[in-house]
Protein backbone atom coordinates (compact mmCIF):
# COMPACT_ATOMS: atom_id res chain seq x y z
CA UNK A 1 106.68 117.38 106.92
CA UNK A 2 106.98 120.29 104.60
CA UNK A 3 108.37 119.75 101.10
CA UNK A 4 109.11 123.19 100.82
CA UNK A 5 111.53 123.73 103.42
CA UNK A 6 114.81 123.83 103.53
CA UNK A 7 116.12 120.37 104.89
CA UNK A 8 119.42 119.78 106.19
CA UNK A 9 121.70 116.40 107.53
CA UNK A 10 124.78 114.36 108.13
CA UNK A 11 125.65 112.56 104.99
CA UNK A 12 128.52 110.69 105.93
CA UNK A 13 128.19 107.97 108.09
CA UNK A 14 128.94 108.26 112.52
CA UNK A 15 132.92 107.97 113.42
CA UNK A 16 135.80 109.20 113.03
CA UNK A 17 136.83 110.39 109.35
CA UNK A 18 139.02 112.16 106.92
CA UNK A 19 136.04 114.71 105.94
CA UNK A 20 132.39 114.44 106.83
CA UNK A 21 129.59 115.78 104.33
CA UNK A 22 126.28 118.19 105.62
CA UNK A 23 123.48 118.61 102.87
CA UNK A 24 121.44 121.43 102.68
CA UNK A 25 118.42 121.18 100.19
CA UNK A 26 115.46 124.27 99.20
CA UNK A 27 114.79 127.49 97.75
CA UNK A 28 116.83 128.70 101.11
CA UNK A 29 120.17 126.82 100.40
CA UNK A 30 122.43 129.63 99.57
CA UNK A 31 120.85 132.13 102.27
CA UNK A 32 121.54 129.73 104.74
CA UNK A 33 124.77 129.17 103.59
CA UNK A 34 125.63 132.90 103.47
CA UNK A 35 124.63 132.94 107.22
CA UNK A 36 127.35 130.28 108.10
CA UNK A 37 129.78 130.55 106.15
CA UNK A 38 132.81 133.07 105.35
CA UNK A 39 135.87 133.75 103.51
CA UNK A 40 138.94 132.60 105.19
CA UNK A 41 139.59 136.54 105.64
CA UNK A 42 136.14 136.32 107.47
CA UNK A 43 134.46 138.43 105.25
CA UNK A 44 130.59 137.40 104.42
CA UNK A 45 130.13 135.45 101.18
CA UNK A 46 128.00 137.71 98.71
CA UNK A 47 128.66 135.33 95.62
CA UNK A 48 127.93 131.69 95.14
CA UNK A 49 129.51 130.41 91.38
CA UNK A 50 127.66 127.62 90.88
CA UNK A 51 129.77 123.70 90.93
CA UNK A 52 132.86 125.44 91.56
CA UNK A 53 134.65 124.38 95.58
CA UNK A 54 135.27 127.61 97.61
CA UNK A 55 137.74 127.49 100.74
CA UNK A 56 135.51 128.78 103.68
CA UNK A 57 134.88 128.90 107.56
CA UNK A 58 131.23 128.06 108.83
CA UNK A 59 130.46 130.01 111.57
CA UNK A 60 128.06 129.71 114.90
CA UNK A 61 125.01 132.27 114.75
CA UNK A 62 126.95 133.98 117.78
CA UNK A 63 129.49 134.66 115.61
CA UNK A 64 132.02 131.62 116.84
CA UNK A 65 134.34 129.95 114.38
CA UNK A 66 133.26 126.23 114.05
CA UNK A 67 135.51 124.57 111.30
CA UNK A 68 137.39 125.00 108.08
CA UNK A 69 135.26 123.37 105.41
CA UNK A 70 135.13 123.11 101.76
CA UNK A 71 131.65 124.26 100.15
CA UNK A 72 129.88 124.28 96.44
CA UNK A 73 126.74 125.30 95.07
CA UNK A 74 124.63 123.38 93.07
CA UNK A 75 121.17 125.22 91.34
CA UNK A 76 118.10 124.40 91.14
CA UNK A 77 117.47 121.67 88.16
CA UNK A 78 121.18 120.47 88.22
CA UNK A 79 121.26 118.74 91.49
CA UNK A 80 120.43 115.53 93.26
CA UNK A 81 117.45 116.39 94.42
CA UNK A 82 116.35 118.96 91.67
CA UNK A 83 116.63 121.96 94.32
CA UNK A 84 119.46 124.43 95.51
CA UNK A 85 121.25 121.96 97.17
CA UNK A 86 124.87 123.07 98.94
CA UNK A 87 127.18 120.64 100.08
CA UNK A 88 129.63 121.61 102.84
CA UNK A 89 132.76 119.47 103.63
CA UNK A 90 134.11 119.32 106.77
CA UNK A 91 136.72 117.51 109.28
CA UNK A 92 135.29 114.14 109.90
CA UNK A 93 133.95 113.41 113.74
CA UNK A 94 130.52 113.32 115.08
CA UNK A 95 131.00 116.91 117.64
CA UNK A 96 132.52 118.61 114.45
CA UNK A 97 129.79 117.96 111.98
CA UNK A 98 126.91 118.07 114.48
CA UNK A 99 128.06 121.84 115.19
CA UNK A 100 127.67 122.46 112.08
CA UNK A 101 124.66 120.99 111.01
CA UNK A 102 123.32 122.80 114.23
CA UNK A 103 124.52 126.05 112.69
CA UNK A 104 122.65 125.08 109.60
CA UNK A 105 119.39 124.37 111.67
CA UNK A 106 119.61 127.61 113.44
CA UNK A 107 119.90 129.54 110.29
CA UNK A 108 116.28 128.43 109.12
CA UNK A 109 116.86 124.71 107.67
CA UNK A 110 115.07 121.88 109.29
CA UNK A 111 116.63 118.47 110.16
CA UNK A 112 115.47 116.10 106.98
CA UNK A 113 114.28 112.74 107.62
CA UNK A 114 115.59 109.24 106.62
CA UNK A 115 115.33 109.42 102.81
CA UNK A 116 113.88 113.05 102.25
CA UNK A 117 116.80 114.04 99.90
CA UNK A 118 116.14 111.23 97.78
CA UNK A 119 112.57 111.45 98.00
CA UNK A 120 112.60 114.80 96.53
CA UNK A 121 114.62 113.67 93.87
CA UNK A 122 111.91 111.48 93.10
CA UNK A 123 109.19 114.16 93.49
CA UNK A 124 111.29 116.48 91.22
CA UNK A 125 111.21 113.77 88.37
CA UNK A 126 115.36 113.68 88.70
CA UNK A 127 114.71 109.54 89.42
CA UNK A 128 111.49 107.25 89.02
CA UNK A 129 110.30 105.17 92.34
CA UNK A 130 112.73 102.10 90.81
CA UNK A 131 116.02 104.21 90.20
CA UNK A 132 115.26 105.61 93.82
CA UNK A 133 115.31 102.11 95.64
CA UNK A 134 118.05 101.19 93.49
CA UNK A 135 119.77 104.27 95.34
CA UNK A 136 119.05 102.31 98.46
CA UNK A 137 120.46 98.84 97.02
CA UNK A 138 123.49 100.70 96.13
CA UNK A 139 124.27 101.61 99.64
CA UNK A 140 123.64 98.35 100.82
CA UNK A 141 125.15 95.86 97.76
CA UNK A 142 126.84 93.20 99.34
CA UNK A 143 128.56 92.00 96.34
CA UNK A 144 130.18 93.05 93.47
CA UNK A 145 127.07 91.43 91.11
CA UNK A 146 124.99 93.44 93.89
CA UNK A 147 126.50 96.56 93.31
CA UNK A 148 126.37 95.93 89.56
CA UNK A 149 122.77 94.88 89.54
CA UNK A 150 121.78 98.13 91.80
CA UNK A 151 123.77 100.17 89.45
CA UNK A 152 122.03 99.04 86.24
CA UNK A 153 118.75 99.49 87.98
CA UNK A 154 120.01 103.16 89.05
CA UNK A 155 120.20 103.83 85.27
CA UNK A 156 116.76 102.98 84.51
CA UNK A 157 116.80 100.04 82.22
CA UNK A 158 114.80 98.19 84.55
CA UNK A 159 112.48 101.68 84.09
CA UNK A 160 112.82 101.23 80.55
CA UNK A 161 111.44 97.94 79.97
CA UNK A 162 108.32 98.67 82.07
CA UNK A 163 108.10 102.10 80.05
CA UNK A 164 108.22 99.64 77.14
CA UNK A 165 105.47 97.67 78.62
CA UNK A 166 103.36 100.52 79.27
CA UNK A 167 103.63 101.69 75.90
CA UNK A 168 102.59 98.83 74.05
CA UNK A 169 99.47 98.67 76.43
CA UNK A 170 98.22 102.14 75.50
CA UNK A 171 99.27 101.56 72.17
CA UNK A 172 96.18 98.32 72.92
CA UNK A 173 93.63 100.86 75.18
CA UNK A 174 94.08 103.88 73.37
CA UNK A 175 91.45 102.61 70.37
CA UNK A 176 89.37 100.50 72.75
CA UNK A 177 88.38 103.60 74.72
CA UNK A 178 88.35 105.92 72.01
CA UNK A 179 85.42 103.32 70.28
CA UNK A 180 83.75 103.26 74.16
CA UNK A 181 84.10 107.08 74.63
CA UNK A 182 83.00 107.89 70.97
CA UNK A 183 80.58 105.43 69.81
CA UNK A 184 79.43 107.75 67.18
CA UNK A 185 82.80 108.06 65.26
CA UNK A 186 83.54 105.72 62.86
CA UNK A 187 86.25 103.76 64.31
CA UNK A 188 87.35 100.68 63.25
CA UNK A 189 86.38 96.93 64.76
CA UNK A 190 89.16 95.79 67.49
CA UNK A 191 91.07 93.44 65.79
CA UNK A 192 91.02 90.70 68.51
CA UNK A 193 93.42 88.12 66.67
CA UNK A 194 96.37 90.65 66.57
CA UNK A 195 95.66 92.07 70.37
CA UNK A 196 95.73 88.59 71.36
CA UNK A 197 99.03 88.02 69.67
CA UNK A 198 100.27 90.96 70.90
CA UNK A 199 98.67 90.20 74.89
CA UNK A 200 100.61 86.42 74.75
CA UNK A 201 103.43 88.58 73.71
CA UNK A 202 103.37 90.64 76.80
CA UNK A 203 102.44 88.31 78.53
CA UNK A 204 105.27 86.47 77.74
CA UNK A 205 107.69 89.38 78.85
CA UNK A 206 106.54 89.25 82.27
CA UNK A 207 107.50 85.74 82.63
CA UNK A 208 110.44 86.04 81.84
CA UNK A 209 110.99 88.68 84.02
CA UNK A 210 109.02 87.19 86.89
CA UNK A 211 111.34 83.79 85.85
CA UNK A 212 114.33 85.33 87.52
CA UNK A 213 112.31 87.41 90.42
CA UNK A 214 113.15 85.05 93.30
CA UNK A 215 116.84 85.30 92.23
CA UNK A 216 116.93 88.81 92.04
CA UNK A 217 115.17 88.97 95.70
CA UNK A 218 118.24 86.62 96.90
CA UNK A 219 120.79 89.06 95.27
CA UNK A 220 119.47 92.16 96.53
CA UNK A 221 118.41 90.82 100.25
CA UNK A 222 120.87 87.47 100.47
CA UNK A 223 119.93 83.73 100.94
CA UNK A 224 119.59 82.25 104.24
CA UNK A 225 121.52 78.73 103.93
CA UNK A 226 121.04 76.64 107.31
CA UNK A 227 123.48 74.14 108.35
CA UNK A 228 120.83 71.47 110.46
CA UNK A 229 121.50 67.62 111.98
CA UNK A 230 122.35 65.96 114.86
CA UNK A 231 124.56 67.32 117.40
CA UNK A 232 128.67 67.00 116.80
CA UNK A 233 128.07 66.15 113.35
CA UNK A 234 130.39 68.95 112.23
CA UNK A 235 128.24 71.83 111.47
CA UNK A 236 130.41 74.22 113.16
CA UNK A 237 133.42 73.18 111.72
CA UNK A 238 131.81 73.13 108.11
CA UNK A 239 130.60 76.76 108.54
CA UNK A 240 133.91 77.75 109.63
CA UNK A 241 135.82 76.19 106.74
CA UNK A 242 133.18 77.86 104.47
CA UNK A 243 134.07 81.07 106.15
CA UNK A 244 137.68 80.63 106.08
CA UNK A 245 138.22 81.79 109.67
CA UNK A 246 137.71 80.23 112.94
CA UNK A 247 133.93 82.16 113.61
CA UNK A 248 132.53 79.50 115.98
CA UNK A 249 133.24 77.73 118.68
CA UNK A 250 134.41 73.68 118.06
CA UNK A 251 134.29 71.46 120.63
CA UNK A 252 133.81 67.11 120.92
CA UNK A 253 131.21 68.02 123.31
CA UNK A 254 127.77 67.34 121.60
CA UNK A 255 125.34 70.44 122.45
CA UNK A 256 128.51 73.10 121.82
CA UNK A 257 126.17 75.37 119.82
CA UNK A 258 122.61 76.06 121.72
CA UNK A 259 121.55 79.51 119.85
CA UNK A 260 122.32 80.43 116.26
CA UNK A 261 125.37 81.79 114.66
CA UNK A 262 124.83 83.62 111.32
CA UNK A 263 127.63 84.83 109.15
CA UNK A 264 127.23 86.08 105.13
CA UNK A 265 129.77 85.51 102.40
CA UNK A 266 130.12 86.11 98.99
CA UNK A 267 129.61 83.00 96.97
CA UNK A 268 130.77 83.95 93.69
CA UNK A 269 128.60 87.18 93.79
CA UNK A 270 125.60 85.74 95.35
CA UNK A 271 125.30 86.99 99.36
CA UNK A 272 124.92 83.80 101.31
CA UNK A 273 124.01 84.13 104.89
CA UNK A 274 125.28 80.98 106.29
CA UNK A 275 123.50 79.46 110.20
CA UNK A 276 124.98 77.19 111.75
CA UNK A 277 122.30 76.31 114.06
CA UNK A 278 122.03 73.80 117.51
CA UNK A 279 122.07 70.17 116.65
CA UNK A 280 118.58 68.97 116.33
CA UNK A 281 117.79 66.07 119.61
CA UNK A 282 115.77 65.79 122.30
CA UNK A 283 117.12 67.00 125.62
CA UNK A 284 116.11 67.98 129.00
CA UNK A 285 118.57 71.24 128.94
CA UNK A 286 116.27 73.91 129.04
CA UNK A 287 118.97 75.85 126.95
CA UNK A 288 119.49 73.18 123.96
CA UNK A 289 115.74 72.66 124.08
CA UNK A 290 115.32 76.67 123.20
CA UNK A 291 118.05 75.98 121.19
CA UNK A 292 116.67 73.22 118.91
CA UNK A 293 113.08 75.02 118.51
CA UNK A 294 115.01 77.74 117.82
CA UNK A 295 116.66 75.82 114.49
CA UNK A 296 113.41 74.69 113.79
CA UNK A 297 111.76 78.04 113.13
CA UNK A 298 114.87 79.38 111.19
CA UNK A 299 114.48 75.96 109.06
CA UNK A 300 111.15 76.94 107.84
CA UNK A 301 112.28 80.45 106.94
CA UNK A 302 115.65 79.31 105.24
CA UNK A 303 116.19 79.71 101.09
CA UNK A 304 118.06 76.30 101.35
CA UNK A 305 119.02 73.40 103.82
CA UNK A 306 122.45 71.57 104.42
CA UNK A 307 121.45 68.74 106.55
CA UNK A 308 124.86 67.90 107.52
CA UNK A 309 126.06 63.84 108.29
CA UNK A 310 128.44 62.02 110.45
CA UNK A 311 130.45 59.71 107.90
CA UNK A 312 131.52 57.45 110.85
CA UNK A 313 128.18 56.79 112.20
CA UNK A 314 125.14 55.21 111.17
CA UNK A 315 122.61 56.84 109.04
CA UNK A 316 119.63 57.29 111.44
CA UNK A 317 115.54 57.29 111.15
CA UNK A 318 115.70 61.10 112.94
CA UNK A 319 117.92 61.73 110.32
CA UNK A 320 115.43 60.24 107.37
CA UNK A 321 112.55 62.36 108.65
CA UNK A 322 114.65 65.31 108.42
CA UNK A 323 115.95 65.10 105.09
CA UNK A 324 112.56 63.55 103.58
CA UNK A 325 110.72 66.81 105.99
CA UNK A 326 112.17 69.34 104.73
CA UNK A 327 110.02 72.08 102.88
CA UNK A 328 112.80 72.76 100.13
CA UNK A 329 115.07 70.01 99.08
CA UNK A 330 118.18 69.84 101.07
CA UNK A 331 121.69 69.28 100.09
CA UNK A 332 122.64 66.14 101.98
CA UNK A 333 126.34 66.73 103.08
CA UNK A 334 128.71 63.58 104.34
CA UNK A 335 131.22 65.40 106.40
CA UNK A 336 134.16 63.98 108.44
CA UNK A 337 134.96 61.67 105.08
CA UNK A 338 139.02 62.25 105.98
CA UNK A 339 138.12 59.43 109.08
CA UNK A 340 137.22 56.36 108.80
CA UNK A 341 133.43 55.89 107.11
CA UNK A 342 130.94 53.57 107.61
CA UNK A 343 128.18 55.66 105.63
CA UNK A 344 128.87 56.33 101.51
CA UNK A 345 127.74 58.60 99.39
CA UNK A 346 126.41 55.67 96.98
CA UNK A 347 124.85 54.34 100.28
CA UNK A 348 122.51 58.28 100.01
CA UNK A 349 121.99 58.48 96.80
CA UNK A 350 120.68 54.62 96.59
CA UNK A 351 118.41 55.77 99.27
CA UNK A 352 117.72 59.32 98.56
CA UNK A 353 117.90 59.16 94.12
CA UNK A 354 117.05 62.43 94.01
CA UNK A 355 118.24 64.81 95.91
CA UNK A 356 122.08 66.11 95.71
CA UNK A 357 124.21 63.97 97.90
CA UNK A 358 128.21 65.91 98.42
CA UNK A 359 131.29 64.38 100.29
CA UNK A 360 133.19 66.82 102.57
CA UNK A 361 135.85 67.27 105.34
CA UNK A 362 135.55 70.27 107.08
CA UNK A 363 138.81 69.92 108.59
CA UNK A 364 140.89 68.74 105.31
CA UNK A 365 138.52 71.12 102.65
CA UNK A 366 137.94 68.62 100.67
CA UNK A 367 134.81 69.03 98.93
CA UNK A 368 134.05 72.82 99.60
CA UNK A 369 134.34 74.26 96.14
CA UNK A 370 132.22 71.88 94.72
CA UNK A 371 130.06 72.08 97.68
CA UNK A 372 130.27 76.32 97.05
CA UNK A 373 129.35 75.45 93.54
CA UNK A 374 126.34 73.61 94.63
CA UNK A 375 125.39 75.90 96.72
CA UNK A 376 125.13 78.50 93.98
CA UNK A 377 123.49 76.44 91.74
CA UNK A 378 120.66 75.96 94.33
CA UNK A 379 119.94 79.22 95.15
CA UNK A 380 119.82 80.73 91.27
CA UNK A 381 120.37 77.42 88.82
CA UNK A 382 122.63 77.72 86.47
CA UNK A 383 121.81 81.09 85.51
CA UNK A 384 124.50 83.73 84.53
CA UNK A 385 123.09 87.18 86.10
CA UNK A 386 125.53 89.20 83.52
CA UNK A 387 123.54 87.42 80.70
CA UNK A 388 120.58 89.43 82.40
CA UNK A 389 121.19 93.00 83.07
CA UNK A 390 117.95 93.99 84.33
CA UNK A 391 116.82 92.31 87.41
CA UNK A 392 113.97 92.34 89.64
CA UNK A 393 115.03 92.69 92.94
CA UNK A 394 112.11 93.49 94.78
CA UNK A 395 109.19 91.45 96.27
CA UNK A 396 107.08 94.92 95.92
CA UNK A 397 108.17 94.99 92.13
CA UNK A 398 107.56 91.22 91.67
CA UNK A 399 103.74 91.43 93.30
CA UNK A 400 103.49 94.54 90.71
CA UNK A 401 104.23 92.46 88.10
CA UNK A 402 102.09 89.39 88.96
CA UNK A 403 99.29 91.61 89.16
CA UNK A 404 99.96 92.64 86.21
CA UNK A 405 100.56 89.61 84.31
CA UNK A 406 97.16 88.09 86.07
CA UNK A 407 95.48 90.71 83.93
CA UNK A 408 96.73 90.39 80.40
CA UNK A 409 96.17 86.88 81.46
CA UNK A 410 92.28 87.75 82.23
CA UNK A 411 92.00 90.02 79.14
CA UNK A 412 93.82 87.06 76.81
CA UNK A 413 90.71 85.04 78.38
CA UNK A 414 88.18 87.97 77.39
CA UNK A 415 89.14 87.85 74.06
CA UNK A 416 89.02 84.19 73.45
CA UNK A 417 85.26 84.30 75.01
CA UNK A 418 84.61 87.17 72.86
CA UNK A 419 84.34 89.21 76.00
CA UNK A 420 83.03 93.37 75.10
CA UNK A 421 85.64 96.29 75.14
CA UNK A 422 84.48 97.27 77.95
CA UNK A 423 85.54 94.44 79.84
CA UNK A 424 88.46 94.17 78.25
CA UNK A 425 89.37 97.80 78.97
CA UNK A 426 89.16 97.33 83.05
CA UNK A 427 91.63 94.46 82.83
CA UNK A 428 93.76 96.33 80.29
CA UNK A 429 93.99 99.88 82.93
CA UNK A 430 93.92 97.34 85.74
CA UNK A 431 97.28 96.12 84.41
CA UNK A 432 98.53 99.56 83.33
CA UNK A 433 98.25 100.49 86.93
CA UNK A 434 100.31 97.42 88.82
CA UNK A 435 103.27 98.50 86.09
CA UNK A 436 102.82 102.04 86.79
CA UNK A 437 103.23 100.83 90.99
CA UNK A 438 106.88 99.91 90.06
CA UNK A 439 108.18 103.06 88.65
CA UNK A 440 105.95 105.68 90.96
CA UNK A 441 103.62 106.83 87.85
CA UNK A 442 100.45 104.96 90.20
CA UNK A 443 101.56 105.07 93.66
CA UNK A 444 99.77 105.88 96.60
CA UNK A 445 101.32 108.52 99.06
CA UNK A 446 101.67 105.77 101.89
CA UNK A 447 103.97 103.66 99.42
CA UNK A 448 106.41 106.73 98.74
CA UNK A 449 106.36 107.69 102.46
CA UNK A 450 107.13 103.59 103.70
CA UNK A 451 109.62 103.08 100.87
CA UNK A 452 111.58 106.29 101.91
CA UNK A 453 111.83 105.69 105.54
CA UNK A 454 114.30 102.36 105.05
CA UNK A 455 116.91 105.44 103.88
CA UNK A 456 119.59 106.67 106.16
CA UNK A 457 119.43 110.11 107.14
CA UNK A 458 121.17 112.53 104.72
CA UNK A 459 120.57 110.50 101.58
């Protein structure tokens, strides 16, 4: 891949559509343009007014009239990607737009790859690494609190505060290596007492941000929430009252559901991919015995548990084992409470004091909004996310900042030990470089390139 050629793609998504978008990106933007596009008189186009729509035809090299687009100019410095970039706008449909992007092509652009217009925004300093995932989160937000967390991240202030970070680190290593590199020079003694004050400080700012990393990760990526027990307990029926349509299959025949069935809602902003999975038993159906290992390994991967009860039946020991088993605490959920019960929620809680016991009835609803709420409340506590505008959303951001964090922590150490400045300086650039990972500043080539290839072609 050459970054200085003149890159070209689809920007609107496959399908049928009002208008559809090509991007063309380089130093060779307008030429190419001028080769494919005329007036609507068909004369050649000798002008190009920058940010200002023009009424045009593109044109086939052989001269064949392809479409009646709009077209505008942006110049290099003022676009999205810091180059000539021209946008063409044209009738929505895959034929349409792939004529024209194959008029572009022949013309002397190259097809760009997933991300590359957005990558060279990044490369032309018009976004940081962050802001350019965010770009990325954007596309895919779930939620509105998704959207609005991408957003804010797309603005930088997530940029800002590790800017912020760095600062006050060099601010720390600037006179540390100027007394290493300069021994001669009278400059003063490190004062250790105030750079450990100000390390626990820091140090203390990446908790907190780390505090609300595995939240962030949920909000960006959603939470897997697994509905588990026996079979006919109601598990389908509670995932499609959650739902609010009829999404799976209810039968009174136990063994109904024998694979997965994974649907995501929005829980009050938080994406919540909900599995309702095969009742867990032993069985000699080579089907529901996939089936149930199946549930098993999706268990062990899930954010949170429902381990869903039969109100009418006995609690049983398979049942114990399960909720006592379970690698995160499940939400123990009575369902079928609108029949007659011979298991109580005081019954659970006597026997299970702490974990969250919740009465149900899938097919009444009673229960499900405090059930939702619970839900919530699992997945990111009681937190407000609008009370926290900058989020981290990333498990590549979060590692950064451990790293980081594990430093200071090491050089808070040094200090106390009365550790030399030399020491202390490794640990200090040590940390300076896992920040510098988050916004791009210290990022290895094989980072850009694997972060840019999740992006959809023409963005």
């Amino acid at each position: 891949m050459n970054e200085l050629d003149t890159i070209a793609a689809i920007s609107t998504p496959p399908g049928e559509g009002g208008i559809g978008i090509i991007r063309i990106s380089g130093e060779d933007a307008a030429q190419i343009g001028a080769l494919i596009l005329r007036h609507p008189s068909g004369r050649k186009i000798t002008s190009w007014p920058e940010r200002q729509v023009r009424l045009g035809l593109v044109m086939s090299p052989e001269g064949k009239f392809i479409d009646e687009v709009l077209y505008f100019l942006f110049r290099k410095g003022r676009s999205y990607t810091g180059e000539e970039l021209l946008e063409i706008q044209g009738h929505g449909g895959y034929q349409n737009l792939k004529k024209i992007l194959n008029s572009a092509i022949k013309a002397g652009a190259r097809l760009a790859e997933p991300g590359e217009f957005t990558k060279r925004a990044f490369l032309n300093g018009r976004l940081d690494l962050a802001q350019a995932e965010a770009v990325i989160d954007l596309i895919r937000a779930q939620t509105d609190l998704a959207h609005q967390v991408a957003l804010t991240q797309l603005r930088g202030e997530l940029s800002t505060v590790i800017q912020r970070l760095e600062n006050s680190l060099f601010e720390i290593l600037v006179p540390i290596e100027a007394a290493l590199d300069y021994p001669e020079d009278e400059i003063p003694d490190l004062e250790r007492e105030q750079v450990a004050q100000r390390i626990t400080a820091l140090c203390l700012q990446l908790e907190e941000l780390l505090a609300q990393a595995a939240q962030g990760v949920i909000l960006r990526e959603a939470a897997s929430v697994v509905l588990a027990g026996r079979p006919n307990v109601g598990k389908s029926s509670l995932l499609n009252s959650l739902l609010g349509e009829e999404r799976v299959i209810v039968t009174p025949i136990p063994g109904t559901t024998r694979d997965f069935v994974a649907e995501t809602i929005d829980l009050d902003g938080i994406p919540v991919r909900l599995i309702d999975t095969a009742g867990l038993r032993e069985s000699e159906d080579l089907v529901e015995k996939a089936g149930v290992e199946r549930t098993r390994e999706i268990i062990k991967e899930a954010h949170l548990i429902l381990v869903v009860l039969d109100a009418g039946e006995e609690l049983t020991a398979a049942e114990e084992e399960m909720i006592a088993n379970t690698k995160h605490k499940p939400l123990i959920i009575l369902n079928k409470t609108d029949l007659p019960t011979v298991l109580s929620v005081k019954e659970l809680k006597d026997k299970f004091p702490d974990y969250q016991v919740l009465s149900v009835s899938a097919k009444t609803g009673d229960g499900l909004a405090a059930l939702k709420e619970a839900i919530r409340e699992a997945l990111i506590g009681r937190r407000d996310f609008e009370e926290h505008p900058v989020l981290v959303t990333r498990l590549r951001h979060k590692e950064a900042l451990e790293e980081a964090l594990a430093n200071l922590q090491s050089v808070a150490k040094g200090l106390s030990q009365q550790q030399s400045e030399d020491l202390l300086a490794v640990d200090l650039r040590a940390a300076l470089e896992a920040l510098g990972r988050i916004t791009g500043r210290s990022v290895s080539e094989e980072i850009i390139d694997r972060i840019f290839s999740q992006f959809c072609l023409g963005k």
